[in-house]
C-alpha atoms as a PDB file:
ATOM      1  CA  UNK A   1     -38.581  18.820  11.524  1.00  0.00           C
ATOM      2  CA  UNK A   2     -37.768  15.862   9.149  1.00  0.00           C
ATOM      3  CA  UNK A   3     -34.128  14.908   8.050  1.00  0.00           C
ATOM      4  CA  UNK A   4     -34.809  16.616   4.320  1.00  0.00           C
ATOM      5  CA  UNK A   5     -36.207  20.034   6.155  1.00  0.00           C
ATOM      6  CA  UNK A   6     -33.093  19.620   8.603  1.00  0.00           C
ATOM      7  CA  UNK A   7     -30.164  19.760   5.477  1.00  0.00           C
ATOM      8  CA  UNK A   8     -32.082  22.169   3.584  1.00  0.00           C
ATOM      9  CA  UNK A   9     -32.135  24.259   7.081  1.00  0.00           C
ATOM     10  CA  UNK A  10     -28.187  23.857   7.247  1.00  0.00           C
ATOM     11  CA  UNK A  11     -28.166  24.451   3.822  1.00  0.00           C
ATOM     12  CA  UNK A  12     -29.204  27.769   3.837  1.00  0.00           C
ATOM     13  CA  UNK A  13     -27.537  28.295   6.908  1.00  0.00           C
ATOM     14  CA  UNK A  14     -23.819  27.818   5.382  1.00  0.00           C
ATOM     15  CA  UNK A  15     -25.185  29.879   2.007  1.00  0.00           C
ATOM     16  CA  UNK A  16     -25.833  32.788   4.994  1.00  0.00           C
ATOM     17  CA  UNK A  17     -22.818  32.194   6.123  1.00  0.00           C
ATOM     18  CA  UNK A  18     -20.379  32.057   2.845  1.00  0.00           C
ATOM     19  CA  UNK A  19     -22.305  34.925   1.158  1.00  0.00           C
ATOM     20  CA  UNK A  20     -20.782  37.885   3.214  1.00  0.00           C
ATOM     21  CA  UNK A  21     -16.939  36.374   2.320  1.00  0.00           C
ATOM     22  CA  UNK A  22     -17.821  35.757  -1.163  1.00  0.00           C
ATOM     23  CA  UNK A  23     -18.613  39.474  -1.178  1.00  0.00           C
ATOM     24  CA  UNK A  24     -15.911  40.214   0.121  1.00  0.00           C
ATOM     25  CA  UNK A  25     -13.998  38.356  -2.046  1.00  0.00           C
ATOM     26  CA  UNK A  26     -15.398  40.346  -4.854  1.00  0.00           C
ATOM     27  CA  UNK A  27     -13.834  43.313  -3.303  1.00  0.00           C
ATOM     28  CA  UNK A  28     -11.133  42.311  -2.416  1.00  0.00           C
ATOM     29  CA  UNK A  29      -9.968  40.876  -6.127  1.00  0.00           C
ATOM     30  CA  UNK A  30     -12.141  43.961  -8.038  1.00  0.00           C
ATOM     31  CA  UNK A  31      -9.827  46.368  -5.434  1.00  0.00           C
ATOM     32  CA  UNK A  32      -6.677  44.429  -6.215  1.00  0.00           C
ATOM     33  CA  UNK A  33      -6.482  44.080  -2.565  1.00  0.00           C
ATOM     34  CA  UNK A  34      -3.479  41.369  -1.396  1.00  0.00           C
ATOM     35  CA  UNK A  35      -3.626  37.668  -2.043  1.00  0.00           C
ATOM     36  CA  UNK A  36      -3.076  37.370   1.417  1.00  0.00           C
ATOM     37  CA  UNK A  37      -6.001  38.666   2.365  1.00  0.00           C
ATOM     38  CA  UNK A  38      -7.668  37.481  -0.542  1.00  0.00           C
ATOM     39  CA  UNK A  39      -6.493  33.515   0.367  1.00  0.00           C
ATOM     40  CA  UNK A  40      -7.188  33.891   4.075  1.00  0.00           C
ATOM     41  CA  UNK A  41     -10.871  34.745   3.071  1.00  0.00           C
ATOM     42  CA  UNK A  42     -11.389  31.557   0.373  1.00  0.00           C
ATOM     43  CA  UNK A  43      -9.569  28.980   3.256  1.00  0.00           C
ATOM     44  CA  UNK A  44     -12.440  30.188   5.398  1.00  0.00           C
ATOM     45  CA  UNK A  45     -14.987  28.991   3.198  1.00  0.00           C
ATOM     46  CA  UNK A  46     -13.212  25.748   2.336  1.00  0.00           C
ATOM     47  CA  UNK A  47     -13.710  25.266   5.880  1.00  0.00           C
ATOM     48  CA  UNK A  48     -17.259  25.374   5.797  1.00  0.00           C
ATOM     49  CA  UNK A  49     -17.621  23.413   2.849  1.00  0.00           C
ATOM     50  CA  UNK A  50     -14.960  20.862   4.432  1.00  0.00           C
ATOM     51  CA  UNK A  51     -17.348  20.622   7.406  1.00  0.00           C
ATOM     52  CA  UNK A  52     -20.574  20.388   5.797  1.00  0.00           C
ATOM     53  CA  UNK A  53     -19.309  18.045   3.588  1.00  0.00           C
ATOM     54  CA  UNK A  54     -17.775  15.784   6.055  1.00  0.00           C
ATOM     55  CA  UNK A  55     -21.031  16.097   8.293  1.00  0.00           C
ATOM     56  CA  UNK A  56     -23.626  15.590   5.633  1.00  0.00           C
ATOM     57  CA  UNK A  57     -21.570  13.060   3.915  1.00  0.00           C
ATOM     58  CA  UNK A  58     -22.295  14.830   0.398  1.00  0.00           C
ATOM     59  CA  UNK A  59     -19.660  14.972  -3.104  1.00  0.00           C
ATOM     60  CA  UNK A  60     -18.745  18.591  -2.891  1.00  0.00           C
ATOM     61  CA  UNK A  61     -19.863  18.886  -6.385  1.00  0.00           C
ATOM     62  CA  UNK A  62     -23.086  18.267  -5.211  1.00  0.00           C
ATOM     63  CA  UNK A  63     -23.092  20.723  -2.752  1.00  0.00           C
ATOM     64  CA  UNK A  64     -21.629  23.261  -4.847  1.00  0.00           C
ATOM     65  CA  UNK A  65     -24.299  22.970  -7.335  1.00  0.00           C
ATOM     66  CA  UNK A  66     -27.201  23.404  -4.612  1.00  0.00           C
ATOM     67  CA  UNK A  67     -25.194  26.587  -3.240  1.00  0.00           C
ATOM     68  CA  UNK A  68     -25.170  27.894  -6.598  1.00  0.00           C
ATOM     69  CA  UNK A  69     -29.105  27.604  -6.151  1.00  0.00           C
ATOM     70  CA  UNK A  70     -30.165  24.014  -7.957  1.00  0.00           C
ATOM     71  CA  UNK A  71     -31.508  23.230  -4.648  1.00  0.00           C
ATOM     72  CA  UNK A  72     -35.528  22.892  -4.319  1.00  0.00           C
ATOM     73  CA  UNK A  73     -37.076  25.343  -2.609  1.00  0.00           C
ATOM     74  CA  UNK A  74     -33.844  27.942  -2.438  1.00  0.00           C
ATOM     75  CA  UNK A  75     -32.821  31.386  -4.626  1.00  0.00           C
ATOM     76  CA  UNK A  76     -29.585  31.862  -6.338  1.00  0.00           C
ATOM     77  CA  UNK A  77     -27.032  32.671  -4.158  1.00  0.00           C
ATOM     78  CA  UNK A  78     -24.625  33.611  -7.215  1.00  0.00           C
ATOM     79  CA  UNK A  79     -22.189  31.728  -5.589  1.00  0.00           C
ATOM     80  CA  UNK A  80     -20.148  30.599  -7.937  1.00  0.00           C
ATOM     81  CA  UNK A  81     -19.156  26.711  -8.414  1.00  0.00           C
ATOM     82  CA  UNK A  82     -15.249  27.846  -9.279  1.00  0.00           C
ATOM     83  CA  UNK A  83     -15.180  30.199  -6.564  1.00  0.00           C
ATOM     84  CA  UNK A  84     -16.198  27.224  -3.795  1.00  0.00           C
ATOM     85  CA  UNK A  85     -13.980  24.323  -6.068  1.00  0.00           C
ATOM     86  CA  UNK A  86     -10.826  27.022  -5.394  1.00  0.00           C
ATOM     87  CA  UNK A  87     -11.614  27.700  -1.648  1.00  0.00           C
ATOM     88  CA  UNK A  88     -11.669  24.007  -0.825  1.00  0.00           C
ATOM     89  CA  UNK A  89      -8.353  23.448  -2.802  1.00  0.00           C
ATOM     90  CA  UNK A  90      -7.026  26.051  -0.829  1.00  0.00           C
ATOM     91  CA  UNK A  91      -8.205  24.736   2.384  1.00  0.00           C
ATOM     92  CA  UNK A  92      -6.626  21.188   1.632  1.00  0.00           C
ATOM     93  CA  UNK A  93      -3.595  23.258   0.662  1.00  0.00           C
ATOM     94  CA  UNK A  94      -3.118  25.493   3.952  1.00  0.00           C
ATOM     95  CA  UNK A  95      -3.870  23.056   6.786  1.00  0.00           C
ATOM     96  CA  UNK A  96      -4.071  25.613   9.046  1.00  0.00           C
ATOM     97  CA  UNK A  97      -5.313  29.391   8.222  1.00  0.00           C
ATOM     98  CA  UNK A  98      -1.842  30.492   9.880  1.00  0.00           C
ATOM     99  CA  UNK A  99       0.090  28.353   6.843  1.00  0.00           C
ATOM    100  CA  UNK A 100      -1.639  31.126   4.791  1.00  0.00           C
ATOM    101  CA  UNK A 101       0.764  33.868   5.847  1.00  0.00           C
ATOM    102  CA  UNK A 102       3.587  31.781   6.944  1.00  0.00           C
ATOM    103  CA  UNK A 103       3.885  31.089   3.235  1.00  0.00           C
ATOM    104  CA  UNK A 104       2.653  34.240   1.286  1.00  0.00           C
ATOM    105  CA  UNK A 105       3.011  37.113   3.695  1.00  0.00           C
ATOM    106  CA  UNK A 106       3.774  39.509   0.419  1.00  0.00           C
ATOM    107  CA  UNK A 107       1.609  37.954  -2.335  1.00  0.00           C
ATOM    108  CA  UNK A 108       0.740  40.539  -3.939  1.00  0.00           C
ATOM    109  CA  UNK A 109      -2.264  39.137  -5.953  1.00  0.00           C
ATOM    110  CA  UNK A 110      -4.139  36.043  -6.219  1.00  0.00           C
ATOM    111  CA  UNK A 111      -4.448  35.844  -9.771  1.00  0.00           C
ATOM    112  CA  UNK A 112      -0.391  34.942  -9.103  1.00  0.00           C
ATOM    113  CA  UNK A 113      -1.391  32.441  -6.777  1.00  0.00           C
ATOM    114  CA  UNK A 114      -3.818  30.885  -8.981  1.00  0.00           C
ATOM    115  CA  UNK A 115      -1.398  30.733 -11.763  1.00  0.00           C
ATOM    116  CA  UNK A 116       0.892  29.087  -9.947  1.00  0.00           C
ATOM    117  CA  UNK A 117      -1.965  26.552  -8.080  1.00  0.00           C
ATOM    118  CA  UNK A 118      -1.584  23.838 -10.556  1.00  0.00           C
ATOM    119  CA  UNK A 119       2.118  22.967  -9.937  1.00  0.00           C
ATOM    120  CA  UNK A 120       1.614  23.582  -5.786  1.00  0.00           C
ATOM    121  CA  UNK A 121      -1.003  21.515  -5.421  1.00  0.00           C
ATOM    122  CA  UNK A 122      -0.638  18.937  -7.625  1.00  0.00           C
ATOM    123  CA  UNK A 123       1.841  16.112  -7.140  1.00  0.00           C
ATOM    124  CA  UNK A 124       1.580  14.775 -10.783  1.00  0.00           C
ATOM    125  CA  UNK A 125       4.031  17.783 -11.430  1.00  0.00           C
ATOM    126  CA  UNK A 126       6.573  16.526  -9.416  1.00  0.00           C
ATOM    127  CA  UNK A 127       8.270  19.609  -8.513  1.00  0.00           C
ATOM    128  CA  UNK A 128      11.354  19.375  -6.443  1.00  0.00           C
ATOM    129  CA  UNK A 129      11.434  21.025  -2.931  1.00  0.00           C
ATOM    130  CA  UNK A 130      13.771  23.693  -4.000  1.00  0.00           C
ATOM    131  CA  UNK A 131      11.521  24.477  -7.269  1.00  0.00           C
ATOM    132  CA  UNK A 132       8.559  24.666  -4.982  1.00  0.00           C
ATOM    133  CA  UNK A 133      10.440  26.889  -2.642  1.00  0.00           C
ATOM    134  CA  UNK A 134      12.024  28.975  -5.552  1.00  0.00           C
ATOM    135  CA  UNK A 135       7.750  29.635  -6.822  1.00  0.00           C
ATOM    136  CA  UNK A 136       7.017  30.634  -3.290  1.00  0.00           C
ATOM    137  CA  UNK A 137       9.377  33.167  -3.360  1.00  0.00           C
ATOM    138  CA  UNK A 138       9.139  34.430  -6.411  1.00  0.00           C
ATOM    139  CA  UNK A 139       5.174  34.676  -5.976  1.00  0.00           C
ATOM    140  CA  UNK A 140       6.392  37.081  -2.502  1.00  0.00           C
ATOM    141  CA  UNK A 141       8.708  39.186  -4.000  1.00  0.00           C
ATOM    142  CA  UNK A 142       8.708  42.493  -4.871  1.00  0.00           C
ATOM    143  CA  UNK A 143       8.734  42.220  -8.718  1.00  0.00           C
ATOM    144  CA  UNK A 144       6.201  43.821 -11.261  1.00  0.00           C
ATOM    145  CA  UNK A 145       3.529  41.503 -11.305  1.00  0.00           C
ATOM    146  CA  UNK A 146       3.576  41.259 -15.263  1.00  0.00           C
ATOM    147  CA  UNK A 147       7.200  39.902 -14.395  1.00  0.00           C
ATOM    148  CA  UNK A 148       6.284  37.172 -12.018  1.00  0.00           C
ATOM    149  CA  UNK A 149       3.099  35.976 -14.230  1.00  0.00           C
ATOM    150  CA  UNK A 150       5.635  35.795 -16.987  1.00  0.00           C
ATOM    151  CA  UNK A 151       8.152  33.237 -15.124  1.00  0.00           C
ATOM    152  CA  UNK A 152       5.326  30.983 -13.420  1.00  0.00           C
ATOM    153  CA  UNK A 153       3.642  30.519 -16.801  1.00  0.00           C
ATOM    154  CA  UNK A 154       7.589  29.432 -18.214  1.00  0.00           C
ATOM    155  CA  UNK A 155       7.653  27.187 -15.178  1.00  0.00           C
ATOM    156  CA  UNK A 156       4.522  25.648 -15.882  1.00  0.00           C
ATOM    157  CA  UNK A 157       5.365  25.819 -19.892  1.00  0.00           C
ATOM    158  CA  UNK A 158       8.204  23.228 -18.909  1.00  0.00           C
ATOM    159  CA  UNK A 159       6.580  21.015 -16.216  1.00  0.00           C
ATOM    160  CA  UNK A 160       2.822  20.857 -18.197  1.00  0.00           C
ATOM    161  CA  UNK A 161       3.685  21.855 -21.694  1.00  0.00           C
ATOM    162  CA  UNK A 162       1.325  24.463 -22.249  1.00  0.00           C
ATOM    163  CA  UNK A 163       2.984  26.249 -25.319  1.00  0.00           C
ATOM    164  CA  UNK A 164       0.077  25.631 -28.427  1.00  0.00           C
ATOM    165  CA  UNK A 165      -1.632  27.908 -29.680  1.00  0.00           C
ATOM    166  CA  UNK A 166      -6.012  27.474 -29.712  1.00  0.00           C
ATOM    167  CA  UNK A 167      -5.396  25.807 -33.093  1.00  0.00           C
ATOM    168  CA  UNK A 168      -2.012  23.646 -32.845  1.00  0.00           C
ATOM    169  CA  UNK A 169      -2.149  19.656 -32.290  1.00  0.00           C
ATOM    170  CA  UNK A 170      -5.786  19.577 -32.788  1.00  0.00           C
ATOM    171  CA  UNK A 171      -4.544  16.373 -35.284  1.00  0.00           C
ATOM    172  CA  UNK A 172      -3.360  14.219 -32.183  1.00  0.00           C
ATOM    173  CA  UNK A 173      -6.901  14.410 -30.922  1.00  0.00           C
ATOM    174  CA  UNK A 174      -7.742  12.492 -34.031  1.00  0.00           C
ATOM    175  CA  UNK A 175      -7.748   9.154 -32.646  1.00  0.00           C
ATOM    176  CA  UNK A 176      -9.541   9.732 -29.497  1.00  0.00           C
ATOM    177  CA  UNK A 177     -11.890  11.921 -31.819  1.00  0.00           C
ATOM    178  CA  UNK A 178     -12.546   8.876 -34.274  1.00  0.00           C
ATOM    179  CA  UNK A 179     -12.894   6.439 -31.113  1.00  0.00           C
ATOM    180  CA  UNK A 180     -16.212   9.119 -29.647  1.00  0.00           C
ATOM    181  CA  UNK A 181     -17.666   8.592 -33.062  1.00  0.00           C
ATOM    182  CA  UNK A 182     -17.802   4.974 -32.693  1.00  0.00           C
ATOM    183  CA  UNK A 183     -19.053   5.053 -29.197  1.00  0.00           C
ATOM    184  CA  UNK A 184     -21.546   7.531 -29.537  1.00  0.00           C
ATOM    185  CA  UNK A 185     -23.298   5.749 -32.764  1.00  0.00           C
ATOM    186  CA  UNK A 186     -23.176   2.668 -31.464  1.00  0.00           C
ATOM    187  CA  UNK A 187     -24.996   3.849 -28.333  1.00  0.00           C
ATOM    188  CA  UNK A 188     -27.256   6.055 -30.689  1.00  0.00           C
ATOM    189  CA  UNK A 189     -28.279   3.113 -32.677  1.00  0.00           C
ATOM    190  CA  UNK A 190     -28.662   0.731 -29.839  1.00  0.00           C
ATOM    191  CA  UNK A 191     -31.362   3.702 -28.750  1.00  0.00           C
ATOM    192  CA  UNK A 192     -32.830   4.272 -32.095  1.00  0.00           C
ATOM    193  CA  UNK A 193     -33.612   0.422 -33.105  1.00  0.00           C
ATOM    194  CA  UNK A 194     -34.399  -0.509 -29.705  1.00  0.00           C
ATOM    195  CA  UNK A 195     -33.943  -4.202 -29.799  1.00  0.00           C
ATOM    196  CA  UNK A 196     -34.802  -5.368 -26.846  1.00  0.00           C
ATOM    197  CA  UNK A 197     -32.419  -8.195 -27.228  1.00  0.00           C
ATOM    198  CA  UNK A 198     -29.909  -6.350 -28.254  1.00  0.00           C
ATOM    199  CA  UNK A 199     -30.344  -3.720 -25.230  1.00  0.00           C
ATOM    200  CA  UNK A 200     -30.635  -6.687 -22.779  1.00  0.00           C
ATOM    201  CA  UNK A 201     -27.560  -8.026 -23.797  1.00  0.00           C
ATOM    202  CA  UNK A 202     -25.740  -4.561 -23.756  1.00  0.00           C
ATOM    203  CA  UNK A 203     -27.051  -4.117 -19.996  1.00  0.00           C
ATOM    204  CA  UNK A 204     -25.926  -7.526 -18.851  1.00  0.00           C
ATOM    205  CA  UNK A 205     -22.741  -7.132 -20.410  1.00  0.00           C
ATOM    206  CA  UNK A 206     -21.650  -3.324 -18.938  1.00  0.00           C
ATOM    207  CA  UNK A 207     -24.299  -3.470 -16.055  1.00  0.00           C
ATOM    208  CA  UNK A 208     -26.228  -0.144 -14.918  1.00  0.00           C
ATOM    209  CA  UNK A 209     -23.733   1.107 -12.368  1.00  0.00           C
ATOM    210  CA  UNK A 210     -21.365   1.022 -14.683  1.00  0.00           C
ATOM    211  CA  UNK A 211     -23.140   2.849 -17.462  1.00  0.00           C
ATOM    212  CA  UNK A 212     -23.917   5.198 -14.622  1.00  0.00           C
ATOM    213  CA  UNK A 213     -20.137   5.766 -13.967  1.00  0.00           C
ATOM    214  CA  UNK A 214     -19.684   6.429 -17.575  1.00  0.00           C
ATOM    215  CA  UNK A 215     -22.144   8.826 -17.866  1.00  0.00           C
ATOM    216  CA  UNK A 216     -21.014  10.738 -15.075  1.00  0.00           C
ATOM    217  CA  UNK A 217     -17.449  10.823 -16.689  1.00  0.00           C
ATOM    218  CA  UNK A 218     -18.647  12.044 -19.986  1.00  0.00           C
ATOM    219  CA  UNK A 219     -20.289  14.599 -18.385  1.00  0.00           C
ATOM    220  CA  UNK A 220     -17.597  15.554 -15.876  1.00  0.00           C
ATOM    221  CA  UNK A 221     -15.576  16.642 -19.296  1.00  0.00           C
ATOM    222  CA  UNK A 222     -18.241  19.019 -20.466  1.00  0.00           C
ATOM    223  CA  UNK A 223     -16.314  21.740 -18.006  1.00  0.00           C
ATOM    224  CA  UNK A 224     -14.227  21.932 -15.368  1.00  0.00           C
ATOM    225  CA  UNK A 225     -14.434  21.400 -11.691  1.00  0.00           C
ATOM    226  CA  UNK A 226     -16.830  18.529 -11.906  1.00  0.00           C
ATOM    227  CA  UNK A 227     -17.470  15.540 -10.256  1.00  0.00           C
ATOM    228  CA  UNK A 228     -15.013  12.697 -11.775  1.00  0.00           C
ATOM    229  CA  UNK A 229     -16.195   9.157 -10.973  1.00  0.00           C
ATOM    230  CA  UNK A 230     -13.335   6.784 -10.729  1.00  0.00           C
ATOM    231  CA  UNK A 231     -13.116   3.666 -13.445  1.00  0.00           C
ATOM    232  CA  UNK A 232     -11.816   0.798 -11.052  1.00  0.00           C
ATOM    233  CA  UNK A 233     -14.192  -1.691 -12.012  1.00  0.00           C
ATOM    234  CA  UNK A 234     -12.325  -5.190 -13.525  1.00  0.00           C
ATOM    235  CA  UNK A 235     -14.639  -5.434 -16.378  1.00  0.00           C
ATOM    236  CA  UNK A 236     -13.256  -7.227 -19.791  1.00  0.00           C
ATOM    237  CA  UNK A 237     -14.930  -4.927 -22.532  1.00  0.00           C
ATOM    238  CA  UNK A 238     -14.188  -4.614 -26.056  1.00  0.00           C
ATOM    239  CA  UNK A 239     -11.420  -2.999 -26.887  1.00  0.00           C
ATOM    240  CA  UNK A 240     -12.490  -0.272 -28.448  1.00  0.00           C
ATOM    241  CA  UNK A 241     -14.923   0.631 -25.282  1.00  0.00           C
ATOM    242  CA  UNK A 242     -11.278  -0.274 -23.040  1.00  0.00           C
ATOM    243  CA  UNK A 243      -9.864   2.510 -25.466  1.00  0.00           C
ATOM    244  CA  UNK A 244     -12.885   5.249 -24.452  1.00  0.00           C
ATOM    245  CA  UNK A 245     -12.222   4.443 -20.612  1.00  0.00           C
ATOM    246  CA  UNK A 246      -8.225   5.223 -20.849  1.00  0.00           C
ATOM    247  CA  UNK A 247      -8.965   8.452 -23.199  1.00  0.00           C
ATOM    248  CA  UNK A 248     -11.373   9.625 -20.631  1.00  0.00           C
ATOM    249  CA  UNK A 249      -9.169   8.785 -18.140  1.00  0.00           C
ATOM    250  CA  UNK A 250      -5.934  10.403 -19.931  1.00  0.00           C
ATOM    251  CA  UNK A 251      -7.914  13.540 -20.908  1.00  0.00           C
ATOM    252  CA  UNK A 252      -8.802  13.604 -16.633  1.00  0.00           C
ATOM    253  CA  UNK A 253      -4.647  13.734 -15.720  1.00  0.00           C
ATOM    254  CA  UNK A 254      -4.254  15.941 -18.763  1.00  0.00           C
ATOM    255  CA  UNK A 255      -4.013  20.160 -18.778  1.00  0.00           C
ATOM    256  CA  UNK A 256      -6.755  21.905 -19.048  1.00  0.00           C
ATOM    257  CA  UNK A 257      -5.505  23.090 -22.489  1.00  0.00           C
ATOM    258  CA  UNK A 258      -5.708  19.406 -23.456  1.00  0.00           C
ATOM    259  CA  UNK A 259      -9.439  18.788 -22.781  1.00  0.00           C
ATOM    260  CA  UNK A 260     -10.069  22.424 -23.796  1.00  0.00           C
ATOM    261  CA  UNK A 261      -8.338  21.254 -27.514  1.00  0.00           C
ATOM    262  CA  UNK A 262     -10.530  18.326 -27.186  1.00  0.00           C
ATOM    263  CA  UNK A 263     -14.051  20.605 -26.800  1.00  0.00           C
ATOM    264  CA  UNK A 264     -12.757  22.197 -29.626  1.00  0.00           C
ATOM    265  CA  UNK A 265     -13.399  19.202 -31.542  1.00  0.00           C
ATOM    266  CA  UNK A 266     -16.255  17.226 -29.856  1.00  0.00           C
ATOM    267  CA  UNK A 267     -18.533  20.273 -28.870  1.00  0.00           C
ATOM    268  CA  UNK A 268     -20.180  20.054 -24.773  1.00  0.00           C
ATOM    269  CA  UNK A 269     -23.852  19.805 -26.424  1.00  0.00           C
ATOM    270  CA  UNK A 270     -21.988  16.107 -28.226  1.00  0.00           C
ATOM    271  CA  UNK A 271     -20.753  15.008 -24.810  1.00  0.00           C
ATOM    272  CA  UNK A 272     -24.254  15.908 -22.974  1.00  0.00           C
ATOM    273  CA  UNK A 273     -25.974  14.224 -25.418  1.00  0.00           C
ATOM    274  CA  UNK A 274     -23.983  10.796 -24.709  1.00  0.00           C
ATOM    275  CA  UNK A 275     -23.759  11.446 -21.087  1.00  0.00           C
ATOM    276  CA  UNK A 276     -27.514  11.344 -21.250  1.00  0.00           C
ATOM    277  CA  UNK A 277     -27.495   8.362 -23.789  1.00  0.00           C
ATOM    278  CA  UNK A 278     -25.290   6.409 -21.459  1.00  0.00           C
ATOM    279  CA  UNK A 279     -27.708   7.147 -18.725  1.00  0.00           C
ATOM    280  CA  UNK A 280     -31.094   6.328 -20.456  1.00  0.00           C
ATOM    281  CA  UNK A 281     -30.024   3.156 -21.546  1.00  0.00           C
ATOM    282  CA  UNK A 282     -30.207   1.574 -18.663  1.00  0.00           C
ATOM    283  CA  UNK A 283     -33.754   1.010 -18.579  1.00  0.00           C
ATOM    284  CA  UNK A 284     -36.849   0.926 -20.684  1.00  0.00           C
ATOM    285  CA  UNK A 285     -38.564   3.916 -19.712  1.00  0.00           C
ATOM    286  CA  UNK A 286     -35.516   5.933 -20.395  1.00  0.00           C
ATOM    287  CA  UNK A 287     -35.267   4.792 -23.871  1.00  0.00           C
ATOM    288  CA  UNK A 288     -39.033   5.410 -24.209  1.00  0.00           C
ATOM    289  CA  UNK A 289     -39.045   9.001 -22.888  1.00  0.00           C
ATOM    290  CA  UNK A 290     -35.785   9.642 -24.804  1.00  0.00           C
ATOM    291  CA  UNK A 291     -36.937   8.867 -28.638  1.00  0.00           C
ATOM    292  CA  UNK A 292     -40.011  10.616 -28.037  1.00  0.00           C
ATOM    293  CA  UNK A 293     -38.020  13.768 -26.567  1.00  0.00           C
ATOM    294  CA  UNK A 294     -35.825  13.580 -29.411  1.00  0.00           C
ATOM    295  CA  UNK A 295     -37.992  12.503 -31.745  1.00  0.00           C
ATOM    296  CA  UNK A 296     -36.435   9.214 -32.975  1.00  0.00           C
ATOM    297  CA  UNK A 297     -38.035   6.865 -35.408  1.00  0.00           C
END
């Protein structure tokens, strides 16, 4: 047995082994059952994806993709991509499966839990230690859960600022809106005229791994819970491709609400379409294949 038959062996293995706890995760959360329980079962599979992933040396994006049955050769496991993301959070969360009730012995769902995820987990929130301790206990007391859903999301109104509407500040987008536009045509006319000068010179000057970075990054705000490449590379660009980098990069530490407002604007199908630019461009063939595929002249 080869090294390829070996991981796609193991593969199927840890989908054998997830699939009974994902069902009955759907259970659980379709019977309302406690986020105890529920949490207990997801930091079990974040410890199989945590071990896999460690062992196999793989992103975790990656493998959640070939659970969700991209893989050659394997079926759908309906596995879902958001499901795995959240059960690896929580296992980085919980160190130990024990931390799990030690901290939410009465949570009485995990929709509560989720809700309140954002500010536990992540640091950029800076919560103080009693304001993470005051969440905790509101999240195991005894209070209608309408009540408690209603205080997290004014707790995480005044740490995140979630408080537009689907149609408010779509205006401050304007300028990182404007500065797509430019990148996109000028990537779109590099493709469509096809000077190879001009494409030379645009290689040598970004270089492939790079473009390859960037094209990743565009993608990785087509949804959430993708992979997010990180833009550490000391390059001097122009300054209005300096300006795309730190939008990317702010719309990354933003809310989700943020980079929601901004798919509101610049549709997924736009930012596939210059993920897959960015990519192409690095060689010949790719440009080939791409103007025939979309039909450039």
């Amino acid at each position: 047995m080869n090294n390829k038959q070996l991981q796609k062996k193991e593969l199927f293995n840890l989908i054998e082994k997830i699939t009974p706890l994902n069902n009955a995760y759907r259970d659980l959360t379709r019977e309302k059952e406690s986020g105890r329980k529920i949490l207990t079962l997801m930091w079990q599979v974040g410890d199989l994806i945590e071990s896999f992933v460690m062992r196999h040396e793989i992103k975790p994006h990656a493998l959640y993709w070939q659970i969700y049955g991209k893989a050659e050769g394997l079926k759908n496991s309906y596995i879902t991509r958001d499901f795995l993301s959240y059960c690896l959070r929580i296992k980085k969360y919980f160190l130990d499966i024990k931390d799990v009730g030690r901290s939410f012995s009465n949570l009485k769902r995990y929709s509560l839990f989720r809700e309140a995820f954002p500010l536990l987990e992540n640091s950029k929130y800076k919560l103080s230690e009693n304001e993470t301790g005051k969440i905790i206990k509101i999240l195991n007391s005894d209070m209608d859960s309408r009540e408690i859903k209603k205080i997290i999301i004014g707790i995480k109104s005044d740490h995140i600022g979630i408080k537009n509407t689907r149609n408010q500040k779509l205006h401050e987008m304007k300028s990182v809106v404007d500065n797509f536009v430019v990148i996109y045509n000028e990537i779109y006319n590099l493709i469509k005229i096809n000077d190879q000068k001009s494409v030379s010179n645009f290689r040598k000057f970004f270089k492939n791994k790079f473009l390859i970075k960037l094209s990743q990054g565009v993608a990785a705000l087509t949804q959430e819970n993708l992979y997010i490449p990180e833009f550490k590379d000391k390059l001097k660009l122009p300054d209005h491709w300096e300006e795309f980098i730190d939008n990317m990069k702010n719309l990354f530490q933003s809310s989700v609400e943020d980079r929601n407002r901004f798919r509101r604007v610049i549709s997924p199908r736009k930012l596939f379409n210059l993920a897959d630019m960015l990519n192409v461009i690095t060689t010949d063939r790719g440009i080939i294949n791409y103007r025939k595929q979309k039909n450039i002249q």
